[in-house]
Protein backbone atom coordinates (compact mmCIF):
# COMPACT_ATOMS: atom_id res chain seq x y z
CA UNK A 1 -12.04 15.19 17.12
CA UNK A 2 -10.62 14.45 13.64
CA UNK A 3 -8.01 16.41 12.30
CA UNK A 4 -6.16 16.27 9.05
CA UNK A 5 -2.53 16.23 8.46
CA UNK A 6 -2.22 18.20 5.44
CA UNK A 7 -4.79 16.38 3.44
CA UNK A 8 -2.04 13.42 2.36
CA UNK A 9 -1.37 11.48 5.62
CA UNK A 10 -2.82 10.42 8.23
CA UNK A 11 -5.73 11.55 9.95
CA UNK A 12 -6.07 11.83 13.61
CA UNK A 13 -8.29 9.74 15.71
CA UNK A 14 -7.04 11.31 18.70
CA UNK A 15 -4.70 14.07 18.40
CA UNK A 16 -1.63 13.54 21.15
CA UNK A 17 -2.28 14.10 24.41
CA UNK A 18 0.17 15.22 26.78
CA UNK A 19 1.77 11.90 27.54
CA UNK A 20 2.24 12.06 24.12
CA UNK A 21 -0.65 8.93 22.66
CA UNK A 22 -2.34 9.36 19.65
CA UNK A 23 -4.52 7.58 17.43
CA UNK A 24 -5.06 7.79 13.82
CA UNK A 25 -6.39 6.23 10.47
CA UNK A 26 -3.90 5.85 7.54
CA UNK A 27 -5.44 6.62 4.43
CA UNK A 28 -7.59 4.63 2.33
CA UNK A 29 -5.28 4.62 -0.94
CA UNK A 30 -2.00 3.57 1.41
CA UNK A 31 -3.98 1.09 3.23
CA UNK A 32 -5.26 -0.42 -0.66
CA UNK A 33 -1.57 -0.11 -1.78
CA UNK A 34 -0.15 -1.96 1.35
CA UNK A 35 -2.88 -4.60 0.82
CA UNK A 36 -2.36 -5.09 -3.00
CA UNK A 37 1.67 -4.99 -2.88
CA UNK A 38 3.33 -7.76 -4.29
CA UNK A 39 5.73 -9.36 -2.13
CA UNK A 40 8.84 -8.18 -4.06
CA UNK A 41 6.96 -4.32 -3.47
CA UNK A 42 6.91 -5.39 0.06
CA UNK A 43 11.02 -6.09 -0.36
CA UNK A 44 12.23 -3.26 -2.21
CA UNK A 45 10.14 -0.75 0.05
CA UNK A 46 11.42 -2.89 2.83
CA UNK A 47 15.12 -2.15 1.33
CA UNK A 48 14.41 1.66 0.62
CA UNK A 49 13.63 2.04 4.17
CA UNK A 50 16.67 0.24 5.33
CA UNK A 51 19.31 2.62 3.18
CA UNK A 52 16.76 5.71 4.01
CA UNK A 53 17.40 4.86 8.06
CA UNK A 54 21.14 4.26 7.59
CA UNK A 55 21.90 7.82 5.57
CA UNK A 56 19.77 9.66 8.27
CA UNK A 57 21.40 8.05 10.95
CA UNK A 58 24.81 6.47 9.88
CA UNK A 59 23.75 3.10 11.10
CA UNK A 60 20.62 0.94 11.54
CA UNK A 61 18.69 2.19 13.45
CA UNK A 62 15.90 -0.27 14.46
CA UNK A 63 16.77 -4.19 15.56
CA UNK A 64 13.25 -4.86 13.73
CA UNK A 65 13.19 -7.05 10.93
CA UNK A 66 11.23 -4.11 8.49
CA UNK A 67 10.44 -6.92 5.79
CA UNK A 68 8.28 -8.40 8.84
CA UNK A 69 7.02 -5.35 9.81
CA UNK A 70 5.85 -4.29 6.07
CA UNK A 71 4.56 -7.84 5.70
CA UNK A 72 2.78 -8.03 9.15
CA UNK A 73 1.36 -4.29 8.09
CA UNK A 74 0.07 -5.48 4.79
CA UNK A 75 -1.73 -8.06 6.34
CA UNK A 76 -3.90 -6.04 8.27
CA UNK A 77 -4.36 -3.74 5.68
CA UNK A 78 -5.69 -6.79 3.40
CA UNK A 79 -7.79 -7.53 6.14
CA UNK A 80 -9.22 -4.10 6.66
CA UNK A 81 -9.89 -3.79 2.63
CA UNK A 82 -11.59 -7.03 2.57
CA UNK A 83 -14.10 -5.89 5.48
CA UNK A 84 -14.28 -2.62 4.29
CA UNK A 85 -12.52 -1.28 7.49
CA UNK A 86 -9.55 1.06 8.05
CA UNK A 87 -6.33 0.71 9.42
CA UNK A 88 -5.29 2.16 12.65
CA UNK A 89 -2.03 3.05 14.33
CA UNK A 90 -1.12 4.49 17.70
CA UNK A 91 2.04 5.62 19.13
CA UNK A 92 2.88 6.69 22.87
């Protein structure tokens, strides 16, 4: 069952379950956006995210590259575009 979240973000392949996986599609005009960003997009989001992560939580805190993870993101997205797919994510 599909379920919106609030009409702007994702929608939900499979809402969570109680061990806590779900599914869903991110939407068409972030996926498009994430495949058309320019690499120096890709940065400054990249940066954004960074200082965003560090004022919520005083320090960093993910040991992920997020420049990697945008670009490695983007690339799927440009892959989904181009086949006229979507773009998944899931979390557990």
């Amino acid at each position: 069952m599909s379920s919106s979240l609030g009409g702007r973000g994702p929608e939900w392949v499979t809402a969570p379950l109680n061990d806590g996986v779900e599914v869903f599609a991110l939407p068409q005009r972030l996926t498009r956006a994430l495949a058309n960003a320019s690499s120096a997009e890709l940065e400054e989001l990249a940066g954004r995210w960074t200082t965003r992560l560090k004022s919520a939580d005083g320090d960093d805190m993910t040991g992920d590259d997020l420049l990697a993870v945008l670009q490695g993101v983007a690339r799927l997205a440009t892959s989904a575009v181009s086949t006229g797919g979507a773009l998944y994510s899931w979390s557990f």
